[in-house]
N, C-alpha and C. Protein backbone atom coordinates (compact mmCIF):
# COMPACT_ATOMS: atom_id res chain seq x y z
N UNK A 1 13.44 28.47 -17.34
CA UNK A 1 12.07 28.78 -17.01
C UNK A 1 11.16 27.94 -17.92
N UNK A 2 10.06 27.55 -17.23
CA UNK A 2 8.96 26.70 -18.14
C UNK A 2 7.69 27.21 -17.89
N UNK A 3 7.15 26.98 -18.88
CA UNK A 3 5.74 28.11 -18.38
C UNK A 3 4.43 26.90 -18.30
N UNK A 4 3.67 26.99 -17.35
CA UNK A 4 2.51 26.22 -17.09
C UNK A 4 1.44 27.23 -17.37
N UNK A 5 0.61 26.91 -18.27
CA UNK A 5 -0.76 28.10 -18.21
C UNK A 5 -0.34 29.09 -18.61
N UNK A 6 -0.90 30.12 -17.74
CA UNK A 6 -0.37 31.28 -17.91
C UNK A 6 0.29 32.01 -16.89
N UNK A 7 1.04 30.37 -15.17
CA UNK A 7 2.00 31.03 -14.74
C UNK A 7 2.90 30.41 -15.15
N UNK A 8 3.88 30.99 -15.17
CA UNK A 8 5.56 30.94 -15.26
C UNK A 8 6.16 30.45 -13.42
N UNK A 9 6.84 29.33 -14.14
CA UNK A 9 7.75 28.99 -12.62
C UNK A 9 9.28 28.80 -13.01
N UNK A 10 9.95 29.04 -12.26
CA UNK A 10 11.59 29.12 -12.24
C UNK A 10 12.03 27.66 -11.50
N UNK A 11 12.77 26.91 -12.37
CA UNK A 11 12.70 25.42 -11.76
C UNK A 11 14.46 25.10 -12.35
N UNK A 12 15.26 24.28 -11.55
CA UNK A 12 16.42 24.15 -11.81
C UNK A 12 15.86 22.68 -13.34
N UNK A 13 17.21 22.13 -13.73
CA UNK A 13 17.36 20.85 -14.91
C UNK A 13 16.67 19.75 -13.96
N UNK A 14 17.44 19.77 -12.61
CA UNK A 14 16.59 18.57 -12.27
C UNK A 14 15.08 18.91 -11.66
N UNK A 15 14.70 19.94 -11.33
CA UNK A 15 12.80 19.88 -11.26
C UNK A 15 12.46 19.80 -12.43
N UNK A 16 13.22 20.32 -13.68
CA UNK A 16 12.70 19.79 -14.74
C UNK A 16 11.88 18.33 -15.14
N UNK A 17 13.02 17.78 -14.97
CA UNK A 17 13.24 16.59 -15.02
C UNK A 17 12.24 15.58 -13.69
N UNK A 18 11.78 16.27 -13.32
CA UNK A 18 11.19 15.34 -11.75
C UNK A 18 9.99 14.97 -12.35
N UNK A 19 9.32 13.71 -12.11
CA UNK A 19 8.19 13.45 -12.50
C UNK A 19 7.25 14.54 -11.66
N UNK A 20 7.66 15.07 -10.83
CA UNK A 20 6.46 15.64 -9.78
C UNK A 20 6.11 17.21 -10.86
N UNK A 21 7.21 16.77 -11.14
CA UNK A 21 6.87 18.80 -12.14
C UNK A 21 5.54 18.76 -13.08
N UNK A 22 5.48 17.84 -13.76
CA UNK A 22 4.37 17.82 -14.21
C UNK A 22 2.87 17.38 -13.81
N UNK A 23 3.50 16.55 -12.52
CA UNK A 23 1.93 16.92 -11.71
C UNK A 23 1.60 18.20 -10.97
N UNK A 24 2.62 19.51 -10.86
CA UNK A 24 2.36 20.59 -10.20
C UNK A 24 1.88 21.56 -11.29
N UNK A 25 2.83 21.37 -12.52
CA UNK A 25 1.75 21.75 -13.83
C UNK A 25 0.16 21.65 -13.80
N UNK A 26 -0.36 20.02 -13.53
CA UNK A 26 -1.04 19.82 -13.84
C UNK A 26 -2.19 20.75 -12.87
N UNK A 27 -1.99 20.64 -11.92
CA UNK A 27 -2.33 21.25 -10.69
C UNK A 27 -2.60 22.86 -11.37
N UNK A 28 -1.49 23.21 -10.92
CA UNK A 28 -1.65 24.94 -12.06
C UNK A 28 -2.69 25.23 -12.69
N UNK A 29 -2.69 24.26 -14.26
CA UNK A 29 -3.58 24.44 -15.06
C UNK A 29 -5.11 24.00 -14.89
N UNK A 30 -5.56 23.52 -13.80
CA UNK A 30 -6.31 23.36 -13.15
C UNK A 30 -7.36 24.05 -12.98
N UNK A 31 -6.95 25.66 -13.35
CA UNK A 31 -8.07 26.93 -13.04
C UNK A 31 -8.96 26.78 -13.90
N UNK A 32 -9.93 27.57 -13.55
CA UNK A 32 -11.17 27.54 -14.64
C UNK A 32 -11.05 28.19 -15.88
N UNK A 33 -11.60 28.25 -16.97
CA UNK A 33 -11.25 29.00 -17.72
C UNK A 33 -12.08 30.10 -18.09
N UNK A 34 -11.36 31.66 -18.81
CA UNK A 34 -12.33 32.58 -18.72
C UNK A 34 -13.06 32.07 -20.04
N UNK A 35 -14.08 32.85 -20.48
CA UNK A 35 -15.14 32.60 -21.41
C UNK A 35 -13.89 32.84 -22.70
N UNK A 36 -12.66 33.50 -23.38
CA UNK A 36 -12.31 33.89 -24.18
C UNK A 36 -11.59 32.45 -24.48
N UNK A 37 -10.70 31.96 -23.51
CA UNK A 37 -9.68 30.71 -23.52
C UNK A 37 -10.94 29.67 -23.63
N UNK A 38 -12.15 29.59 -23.38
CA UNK A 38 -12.37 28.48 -23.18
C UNK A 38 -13.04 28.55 -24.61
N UNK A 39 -12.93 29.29 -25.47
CA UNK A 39 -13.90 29.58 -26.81
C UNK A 39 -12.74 29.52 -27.85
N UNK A 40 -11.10 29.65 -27.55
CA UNK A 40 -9.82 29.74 -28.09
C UNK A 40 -9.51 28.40 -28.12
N UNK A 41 -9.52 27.95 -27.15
CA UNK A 41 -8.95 26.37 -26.58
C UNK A 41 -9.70 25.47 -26.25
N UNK A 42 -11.02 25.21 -26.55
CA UNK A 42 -12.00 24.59 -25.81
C UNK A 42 -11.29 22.97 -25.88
N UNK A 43 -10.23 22.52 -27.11
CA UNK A 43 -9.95 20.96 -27.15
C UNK A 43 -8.98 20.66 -26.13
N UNK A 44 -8.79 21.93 -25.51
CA UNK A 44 -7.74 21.44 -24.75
C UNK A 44 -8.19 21.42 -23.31
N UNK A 45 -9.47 21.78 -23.12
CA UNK A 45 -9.62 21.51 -21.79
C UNK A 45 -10.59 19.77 -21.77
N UNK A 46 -10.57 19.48 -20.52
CA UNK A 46 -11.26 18.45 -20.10
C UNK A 46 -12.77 18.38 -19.33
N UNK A 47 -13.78 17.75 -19.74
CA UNK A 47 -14.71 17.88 -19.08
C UNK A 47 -15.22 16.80 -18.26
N UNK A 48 -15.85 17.06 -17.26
CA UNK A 48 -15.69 15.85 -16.01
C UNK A 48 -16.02 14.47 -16.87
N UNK A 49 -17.02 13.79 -17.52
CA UNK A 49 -17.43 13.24 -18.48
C UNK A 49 -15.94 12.77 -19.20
N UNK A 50 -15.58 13.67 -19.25
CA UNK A 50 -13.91 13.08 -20.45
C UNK A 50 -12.89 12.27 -19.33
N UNK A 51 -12.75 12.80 -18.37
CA UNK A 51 -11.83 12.42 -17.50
C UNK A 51 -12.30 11.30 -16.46
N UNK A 52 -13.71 11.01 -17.12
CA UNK A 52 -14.13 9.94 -16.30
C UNK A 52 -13.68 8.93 -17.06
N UNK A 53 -13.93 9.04 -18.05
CA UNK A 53 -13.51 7.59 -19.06
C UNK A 53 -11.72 8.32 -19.38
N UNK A 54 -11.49 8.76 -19.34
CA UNK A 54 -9.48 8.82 -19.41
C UNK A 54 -8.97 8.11 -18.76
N UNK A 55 -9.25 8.56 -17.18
CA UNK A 55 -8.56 8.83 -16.01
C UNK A 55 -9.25 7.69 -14.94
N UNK A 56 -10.30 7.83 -15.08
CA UNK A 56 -10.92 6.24 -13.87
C UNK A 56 -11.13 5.26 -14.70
N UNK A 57 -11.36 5.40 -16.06
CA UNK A 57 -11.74 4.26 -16.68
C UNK A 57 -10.46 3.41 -17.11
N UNK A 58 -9.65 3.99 -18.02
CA UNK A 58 -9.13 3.78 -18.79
C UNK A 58 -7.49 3.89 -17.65
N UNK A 59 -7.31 4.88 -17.25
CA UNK A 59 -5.80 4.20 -16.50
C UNK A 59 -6.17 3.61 -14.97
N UNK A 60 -6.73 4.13 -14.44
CA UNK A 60 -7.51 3.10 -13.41
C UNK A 60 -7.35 1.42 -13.82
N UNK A 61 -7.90 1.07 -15.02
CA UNK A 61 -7.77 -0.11 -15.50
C UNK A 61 -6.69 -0.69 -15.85
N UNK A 62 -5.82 0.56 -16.24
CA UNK A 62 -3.76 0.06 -16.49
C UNK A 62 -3.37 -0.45 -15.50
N UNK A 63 -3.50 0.01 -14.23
CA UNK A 63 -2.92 0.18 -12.78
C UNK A 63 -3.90 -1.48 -12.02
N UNK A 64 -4.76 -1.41 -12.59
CA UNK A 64 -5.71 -2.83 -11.83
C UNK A 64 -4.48 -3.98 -12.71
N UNK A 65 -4.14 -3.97 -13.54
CA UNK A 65 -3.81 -5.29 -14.11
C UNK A 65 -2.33 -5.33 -14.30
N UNK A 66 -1.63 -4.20 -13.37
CA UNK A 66 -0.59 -4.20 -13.22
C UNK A 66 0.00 -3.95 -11.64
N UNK A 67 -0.82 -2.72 -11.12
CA UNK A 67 -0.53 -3.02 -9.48
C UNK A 67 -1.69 -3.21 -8.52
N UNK A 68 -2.42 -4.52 -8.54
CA UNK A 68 -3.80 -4.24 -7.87
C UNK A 68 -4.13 -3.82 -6.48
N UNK A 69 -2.91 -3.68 -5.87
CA UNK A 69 -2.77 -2.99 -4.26
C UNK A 69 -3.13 -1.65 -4.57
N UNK A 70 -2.24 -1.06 -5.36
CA UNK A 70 -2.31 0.51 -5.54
C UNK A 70 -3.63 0.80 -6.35
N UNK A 71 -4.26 0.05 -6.74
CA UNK A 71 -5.69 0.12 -7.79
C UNK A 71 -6.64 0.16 -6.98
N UNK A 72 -6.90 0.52 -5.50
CA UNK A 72 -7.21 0.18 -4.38
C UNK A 72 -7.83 1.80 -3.91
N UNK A 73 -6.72 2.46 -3.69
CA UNK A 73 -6.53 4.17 -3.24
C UNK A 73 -7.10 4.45 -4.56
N UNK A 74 -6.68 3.95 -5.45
CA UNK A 74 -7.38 5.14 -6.86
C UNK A 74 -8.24 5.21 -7.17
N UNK A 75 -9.06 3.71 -6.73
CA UNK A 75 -10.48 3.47 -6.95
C UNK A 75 -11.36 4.30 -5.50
N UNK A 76 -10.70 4.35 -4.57
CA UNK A 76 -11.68 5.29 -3.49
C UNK A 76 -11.79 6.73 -4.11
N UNK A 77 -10.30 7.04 -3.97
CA UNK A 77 -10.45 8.29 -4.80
C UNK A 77 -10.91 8.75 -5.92
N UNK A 78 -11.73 7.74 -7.42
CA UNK A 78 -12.25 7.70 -7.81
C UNK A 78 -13.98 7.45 -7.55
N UNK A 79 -14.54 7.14 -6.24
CA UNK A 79 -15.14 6.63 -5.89
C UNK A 79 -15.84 8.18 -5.33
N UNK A 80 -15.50 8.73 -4.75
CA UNK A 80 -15.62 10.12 -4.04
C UNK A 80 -15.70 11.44 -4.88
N UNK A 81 -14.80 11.05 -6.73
CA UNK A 81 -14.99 11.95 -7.68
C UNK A 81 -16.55 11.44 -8.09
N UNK A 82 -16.45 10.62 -8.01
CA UNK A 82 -18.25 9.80 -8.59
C UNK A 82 -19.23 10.62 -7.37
N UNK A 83 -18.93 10.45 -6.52
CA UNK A 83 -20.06 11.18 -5.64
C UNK A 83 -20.18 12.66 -6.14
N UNK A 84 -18.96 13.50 -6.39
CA UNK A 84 -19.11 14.73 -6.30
C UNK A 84 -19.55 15.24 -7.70
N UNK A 85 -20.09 14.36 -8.80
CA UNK A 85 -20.64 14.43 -9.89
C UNK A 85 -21.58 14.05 -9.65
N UNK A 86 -21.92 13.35 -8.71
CA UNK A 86 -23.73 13.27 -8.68
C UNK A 86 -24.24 14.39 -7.62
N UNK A 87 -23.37 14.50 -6.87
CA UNK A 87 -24.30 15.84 -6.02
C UNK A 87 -24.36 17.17 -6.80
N UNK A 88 -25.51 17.10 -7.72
CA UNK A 88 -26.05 18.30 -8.13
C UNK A 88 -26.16 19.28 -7.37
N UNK A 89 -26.27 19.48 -5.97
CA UNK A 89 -26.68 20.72 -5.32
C UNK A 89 -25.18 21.43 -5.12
N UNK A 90 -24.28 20.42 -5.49
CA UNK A 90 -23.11 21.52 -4.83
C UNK A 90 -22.58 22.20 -6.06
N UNK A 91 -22.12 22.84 -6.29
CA UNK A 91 -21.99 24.15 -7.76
C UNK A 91 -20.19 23.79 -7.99
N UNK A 92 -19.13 23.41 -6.97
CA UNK A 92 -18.32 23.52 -7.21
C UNK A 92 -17.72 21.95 -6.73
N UNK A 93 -16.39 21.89 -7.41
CA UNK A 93 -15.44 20.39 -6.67
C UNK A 93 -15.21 20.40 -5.35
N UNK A 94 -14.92 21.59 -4.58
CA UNK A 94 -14.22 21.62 -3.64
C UNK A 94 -15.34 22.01 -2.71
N UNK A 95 -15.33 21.35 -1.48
CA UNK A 95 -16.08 22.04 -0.45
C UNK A 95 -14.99 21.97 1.13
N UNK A 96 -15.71 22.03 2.03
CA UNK A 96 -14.84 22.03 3.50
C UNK A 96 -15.04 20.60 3.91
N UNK A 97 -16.18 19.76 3.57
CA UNK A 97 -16.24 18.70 4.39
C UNK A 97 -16.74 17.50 3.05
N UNK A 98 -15.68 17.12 2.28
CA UNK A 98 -16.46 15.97 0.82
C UNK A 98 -16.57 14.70 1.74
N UNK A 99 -16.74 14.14 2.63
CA UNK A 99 -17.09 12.67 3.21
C UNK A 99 -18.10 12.50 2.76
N UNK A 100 -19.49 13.06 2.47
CA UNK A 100 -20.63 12.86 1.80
C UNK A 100 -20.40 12.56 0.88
N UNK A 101 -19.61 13.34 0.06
CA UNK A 101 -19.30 12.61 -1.36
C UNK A 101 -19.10 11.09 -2.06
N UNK A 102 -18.10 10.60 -1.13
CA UNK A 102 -18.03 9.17 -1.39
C UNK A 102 -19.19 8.49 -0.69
N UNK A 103 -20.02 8.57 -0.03
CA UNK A 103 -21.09 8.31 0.70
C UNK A 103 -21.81 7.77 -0.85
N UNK A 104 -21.97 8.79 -1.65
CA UNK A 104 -23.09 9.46 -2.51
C UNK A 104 -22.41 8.29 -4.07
N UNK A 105 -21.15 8.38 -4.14
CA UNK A 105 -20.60 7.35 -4.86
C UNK A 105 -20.59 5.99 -4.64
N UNK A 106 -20.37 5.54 -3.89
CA UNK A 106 -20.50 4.44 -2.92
C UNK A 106 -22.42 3.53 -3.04
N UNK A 107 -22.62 4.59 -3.31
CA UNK A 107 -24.65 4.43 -3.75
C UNK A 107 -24.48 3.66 -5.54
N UNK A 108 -24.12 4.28 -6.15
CA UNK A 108 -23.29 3.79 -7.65
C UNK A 108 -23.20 2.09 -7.47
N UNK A 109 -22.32 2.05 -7.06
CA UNK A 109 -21.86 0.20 -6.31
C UNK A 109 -22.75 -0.53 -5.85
N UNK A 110 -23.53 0.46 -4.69
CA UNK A 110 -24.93 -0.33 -4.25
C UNK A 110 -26.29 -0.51 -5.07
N UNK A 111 -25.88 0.07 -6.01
CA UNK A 111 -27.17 0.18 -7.68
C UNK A 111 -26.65 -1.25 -8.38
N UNK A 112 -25.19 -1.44 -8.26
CA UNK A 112 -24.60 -2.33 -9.30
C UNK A 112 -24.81 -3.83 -8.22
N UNK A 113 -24.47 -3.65 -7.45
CA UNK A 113 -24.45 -5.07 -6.16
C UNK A 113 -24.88 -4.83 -5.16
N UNK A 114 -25.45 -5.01 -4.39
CA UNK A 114 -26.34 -5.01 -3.24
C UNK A 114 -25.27 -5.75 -1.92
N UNK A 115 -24.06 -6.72 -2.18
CA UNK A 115 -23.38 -6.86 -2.06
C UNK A 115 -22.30 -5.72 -1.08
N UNK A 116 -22.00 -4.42 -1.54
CA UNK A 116 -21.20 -3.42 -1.31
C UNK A 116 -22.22 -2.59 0.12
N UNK A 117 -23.50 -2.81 -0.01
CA UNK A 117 -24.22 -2.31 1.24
C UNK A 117 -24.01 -2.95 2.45
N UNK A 118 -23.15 -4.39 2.51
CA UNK A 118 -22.87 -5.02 3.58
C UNK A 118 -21.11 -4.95 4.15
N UNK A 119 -20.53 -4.29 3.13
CA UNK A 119 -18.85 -4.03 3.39
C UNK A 119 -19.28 -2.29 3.31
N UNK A 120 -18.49 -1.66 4.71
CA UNK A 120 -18.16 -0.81 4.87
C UNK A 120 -16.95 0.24 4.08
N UNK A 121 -17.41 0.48 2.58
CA UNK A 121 -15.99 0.99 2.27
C UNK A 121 -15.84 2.19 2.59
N UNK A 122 -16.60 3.00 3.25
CA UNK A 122 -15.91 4.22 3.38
C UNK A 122 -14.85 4.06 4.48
N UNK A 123 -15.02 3.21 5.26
CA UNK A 123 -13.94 3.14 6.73
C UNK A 123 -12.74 2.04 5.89
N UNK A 124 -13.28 1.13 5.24
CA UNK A 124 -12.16 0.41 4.55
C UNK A 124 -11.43 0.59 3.32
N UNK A 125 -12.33 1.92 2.51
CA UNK A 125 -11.12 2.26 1.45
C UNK A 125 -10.94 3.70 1.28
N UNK A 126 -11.58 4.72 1.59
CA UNK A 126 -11.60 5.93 1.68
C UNK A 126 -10.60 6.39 2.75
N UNK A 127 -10.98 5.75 3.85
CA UNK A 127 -10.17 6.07 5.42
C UNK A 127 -8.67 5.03 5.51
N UNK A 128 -9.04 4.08 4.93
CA UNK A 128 -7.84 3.41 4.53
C UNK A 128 -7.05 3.32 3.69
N UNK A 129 -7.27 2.84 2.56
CA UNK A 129 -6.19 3.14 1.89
C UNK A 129 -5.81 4.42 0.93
N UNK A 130 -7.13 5.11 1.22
CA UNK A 130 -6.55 6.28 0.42
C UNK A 130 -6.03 7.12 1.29
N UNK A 131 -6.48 7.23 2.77
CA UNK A 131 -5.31 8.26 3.73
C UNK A 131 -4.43 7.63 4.41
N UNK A 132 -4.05 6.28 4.24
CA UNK A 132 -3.11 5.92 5.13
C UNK A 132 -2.44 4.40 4.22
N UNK A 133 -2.65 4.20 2.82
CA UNK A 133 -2.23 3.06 1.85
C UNK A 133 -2.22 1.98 2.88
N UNK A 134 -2.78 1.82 3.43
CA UNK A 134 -3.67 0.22 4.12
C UNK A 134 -5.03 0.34 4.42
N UNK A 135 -5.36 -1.05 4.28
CA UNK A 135 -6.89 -1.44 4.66
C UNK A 135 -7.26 -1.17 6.06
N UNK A 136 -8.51 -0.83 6.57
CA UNK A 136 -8.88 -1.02 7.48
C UNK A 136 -9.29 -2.29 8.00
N UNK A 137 -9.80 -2.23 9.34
CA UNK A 137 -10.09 -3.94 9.84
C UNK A 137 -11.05 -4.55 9.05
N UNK A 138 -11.92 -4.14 8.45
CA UNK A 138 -13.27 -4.59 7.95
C UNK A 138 -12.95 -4.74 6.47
N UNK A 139 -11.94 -4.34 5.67
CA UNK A 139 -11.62 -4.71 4.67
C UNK A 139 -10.36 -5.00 3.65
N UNK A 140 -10.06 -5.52 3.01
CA UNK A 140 -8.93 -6.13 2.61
C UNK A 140 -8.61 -6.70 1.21
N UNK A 141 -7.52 -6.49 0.73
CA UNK A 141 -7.43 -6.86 -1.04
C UNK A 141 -7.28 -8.92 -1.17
N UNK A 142 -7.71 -9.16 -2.23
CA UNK A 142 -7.82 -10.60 -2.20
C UNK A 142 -7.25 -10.94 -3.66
N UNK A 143 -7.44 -12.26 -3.86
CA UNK A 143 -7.37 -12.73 -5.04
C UNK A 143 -8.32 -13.08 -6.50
N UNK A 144 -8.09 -12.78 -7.50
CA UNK A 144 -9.57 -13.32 -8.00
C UNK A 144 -10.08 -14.31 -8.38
N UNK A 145 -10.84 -14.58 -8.83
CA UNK A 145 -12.09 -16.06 -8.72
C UNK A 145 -12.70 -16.07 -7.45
N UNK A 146 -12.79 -15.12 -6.40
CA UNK A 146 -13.66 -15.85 -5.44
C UNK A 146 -14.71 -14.49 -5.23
N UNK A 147 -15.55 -14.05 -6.02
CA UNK A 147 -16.90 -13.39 -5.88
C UNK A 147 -16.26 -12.28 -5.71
N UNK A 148 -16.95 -11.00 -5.63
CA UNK A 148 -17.01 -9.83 -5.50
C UNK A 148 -16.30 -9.29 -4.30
N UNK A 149 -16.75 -10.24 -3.27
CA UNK A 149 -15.98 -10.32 -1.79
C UNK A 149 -16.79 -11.47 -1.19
N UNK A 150 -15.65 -11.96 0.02
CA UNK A 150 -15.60 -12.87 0.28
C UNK A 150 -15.47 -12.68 2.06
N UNK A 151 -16.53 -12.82 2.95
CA UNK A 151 -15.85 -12.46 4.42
C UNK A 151 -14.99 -13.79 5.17
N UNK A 152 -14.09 -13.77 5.26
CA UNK A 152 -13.25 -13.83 6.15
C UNK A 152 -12.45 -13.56 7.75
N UNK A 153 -13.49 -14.10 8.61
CA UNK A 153 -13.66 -14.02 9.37
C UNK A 153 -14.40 -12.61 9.91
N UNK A 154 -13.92 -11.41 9.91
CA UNK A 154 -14.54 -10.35 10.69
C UNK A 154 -13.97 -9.21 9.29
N UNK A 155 -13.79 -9.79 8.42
CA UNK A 155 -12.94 -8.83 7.28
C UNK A 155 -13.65 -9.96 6.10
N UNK A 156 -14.00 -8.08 5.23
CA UNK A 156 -14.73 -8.70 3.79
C UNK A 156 -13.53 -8.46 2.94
N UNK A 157 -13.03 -9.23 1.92
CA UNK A 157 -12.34 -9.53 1.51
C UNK A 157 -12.76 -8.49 -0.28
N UNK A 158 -12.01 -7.59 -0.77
CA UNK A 158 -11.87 -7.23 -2.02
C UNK A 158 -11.17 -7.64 -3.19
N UNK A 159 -11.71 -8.37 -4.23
CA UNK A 159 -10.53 -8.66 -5.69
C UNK A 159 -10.45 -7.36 -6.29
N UNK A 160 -9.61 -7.19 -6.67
CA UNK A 160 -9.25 -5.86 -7.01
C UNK A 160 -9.76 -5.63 -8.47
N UNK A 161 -9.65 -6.55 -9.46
CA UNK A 161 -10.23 -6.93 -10.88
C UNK A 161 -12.21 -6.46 -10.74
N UNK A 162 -12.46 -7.57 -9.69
CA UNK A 162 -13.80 -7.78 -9.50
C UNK A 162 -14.34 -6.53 -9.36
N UNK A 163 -13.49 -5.80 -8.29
CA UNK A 163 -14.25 -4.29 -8.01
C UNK A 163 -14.07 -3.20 -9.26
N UNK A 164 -12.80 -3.46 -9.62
CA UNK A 164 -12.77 -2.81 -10.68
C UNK A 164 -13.52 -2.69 -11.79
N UNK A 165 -14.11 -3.42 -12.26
CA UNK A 165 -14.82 -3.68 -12.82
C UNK A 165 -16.60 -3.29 -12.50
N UNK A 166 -16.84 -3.16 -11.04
CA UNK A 166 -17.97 -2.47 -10.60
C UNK A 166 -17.94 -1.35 -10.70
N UNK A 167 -16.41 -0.34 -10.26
CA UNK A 167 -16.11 0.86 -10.45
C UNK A 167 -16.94 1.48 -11.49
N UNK A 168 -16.26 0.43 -12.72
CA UNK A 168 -15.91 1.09 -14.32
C UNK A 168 -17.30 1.25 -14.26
N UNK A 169 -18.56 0.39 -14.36
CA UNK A 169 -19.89 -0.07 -14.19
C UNK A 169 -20.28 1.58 -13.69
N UNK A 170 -19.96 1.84 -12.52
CA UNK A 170 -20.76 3.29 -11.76
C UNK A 170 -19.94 4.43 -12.77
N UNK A 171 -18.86 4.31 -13.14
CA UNK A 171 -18.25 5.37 -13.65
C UNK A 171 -19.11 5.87 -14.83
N UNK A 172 -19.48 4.33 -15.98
CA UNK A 172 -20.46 4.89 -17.45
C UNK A 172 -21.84 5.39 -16.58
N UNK A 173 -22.40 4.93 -15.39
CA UNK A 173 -23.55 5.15 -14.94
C UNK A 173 -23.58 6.91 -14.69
N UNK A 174 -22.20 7.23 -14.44
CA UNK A 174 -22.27 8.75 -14.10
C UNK A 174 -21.96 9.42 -15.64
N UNK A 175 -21.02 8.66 -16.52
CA UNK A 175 -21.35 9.11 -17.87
C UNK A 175 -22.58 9.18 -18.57
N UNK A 176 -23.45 8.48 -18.36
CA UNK A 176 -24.72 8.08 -19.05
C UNK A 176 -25.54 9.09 -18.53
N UNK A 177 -25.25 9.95 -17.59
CA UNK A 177 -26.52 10.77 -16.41
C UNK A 177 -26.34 12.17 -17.30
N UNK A 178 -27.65 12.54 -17.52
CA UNK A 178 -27.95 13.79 -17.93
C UNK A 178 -28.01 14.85 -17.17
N UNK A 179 -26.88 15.73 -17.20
CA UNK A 179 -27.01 17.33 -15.94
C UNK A 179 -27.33 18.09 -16.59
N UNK A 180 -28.03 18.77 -15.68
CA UNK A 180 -28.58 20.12 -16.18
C UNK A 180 -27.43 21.02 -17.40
N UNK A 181 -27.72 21.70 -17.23
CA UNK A 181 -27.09 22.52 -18.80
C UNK A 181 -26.00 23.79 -17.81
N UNK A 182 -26.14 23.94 -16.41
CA UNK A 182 -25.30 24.52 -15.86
C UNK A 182 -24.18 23.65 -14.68
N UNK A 183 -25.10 22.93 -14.89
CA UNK A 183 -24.05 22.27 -13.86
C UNK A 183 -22.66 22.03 -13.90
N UNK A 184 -21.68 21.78 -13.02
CA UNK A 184 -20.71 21.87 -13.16
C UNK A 184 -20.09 20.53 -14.12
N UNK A 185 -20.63 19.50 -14.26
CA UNK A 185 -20.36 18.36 -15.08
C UNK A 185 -20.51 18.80 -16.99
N UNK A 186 -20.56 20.00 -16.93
CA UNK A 186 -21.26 20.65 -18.19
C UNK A 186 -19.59 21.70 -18.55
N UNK A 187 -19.07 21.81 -17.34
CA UNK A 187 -17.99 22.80 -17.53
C UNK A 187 -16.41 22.10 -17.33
N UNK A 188 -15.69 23.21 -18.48
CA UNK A 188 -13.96 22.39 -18.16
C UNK A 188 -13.10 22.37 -16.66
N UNK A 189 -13.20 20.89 -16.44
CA UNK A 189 -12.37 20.44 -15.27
C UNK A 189 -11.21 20.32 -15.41
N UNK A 190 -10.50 20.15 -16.28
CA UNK A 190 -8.84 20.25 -16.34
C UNK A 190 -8.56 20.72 -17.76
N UNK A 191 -7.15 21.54 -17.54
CA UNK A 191 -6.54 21.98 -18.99
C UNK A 191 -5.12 21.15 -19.42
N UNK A 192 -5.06 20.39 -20.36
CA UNK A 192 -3.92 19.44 -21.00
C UNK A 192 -3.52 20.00 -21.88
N UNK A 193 -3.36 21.46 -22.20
CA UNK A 193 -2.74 22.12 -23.08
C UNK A 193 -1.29 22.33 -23.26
């Protein structure tokens, strides 16, 4: 038995052993915390702000300069956590319908390049490679030295470095943003305890 949080799961040597176990941990510990744990443990939780520069900044950037296909999905899906830190009106992470979200992130990019208002990424990296690990028609991974993107015939072309690097750009822009004192960017988003 191994205990995550404060549930307990019954797992043979090899779920032990599975890399997936500790992303279902991670998952677990995930809950919010009550006012007592979070005043007991406060170093051990994460706040959206922390896990922006951990987790999009910082391994986001491992993964660009080692698999830039797969740096692709992480950056949409990073792209859509950026939206859902700027929509102040919504109180929680989770809603029924986040497509607005990356909409709202995607604005981040269009602050940084004016460039990104003429490539469609929500149909080419949100709808593509993060639900189906390929590009859509309108967009596509490239090489770098050739600009930000590059169209190619009926397809804008992405360096994976180049964008990355715009990412990181919107990511401090959502670090740098002052929330209100309740907002949810104010409270612990993950526990690494």
């Amino acid at each position: 038995m191994r205990n995550c949080s404060s549930i307990s799961l019954e797992a043979s040597n090899n779920e032990l052993n599975s890399p997936f176990f500790g992303l279902f941990c991670l998952r677990v510990k995930a809950k919010k915390p009550s006012q007592k744990e979070a005043m007991i443990d406060h170093e051990k939780w994460i706040l959206p702000k922390g896990f922006i520069q951990k987790v999009l900044i910082v391994e986001i950037g491992d993964v660009v300069g080692r698999h830039p296909y797969l740096s692709f999905s992480l950056m949409a899906i990073g792209i859509e956590f950026l939206g859902k830190c700027m929509m102040v009106h919504k109180a929680d992470w989770h809603w029924p319908h986040p497509k607005q979200a990356f909409d709202e992130g995607a604005k981040l990019l269009h602050e940084i390049n004016i460039e990104y208002k003429n490539i469609k990424l929500k149909d080419g990296l949100r709808n593509g490679f993060a639900h189906s690990f390929s590009p859509r028609a309108k967009v596509g991974p490239g090489e770098r030295n050739r600009g930000i993107s590059q169209q190619v015939g009926p397809q804008y072309v992405l360096v994976a470095e180049d964008f990355y690097e715009d990412f990181a750009k919107g990511c401090k822009m959502v670090i740098g943003t002052p929330f209100n004192e309740n907002d949810k960017m104010n409270r612990p988003l993950l526990y690494v305890g």
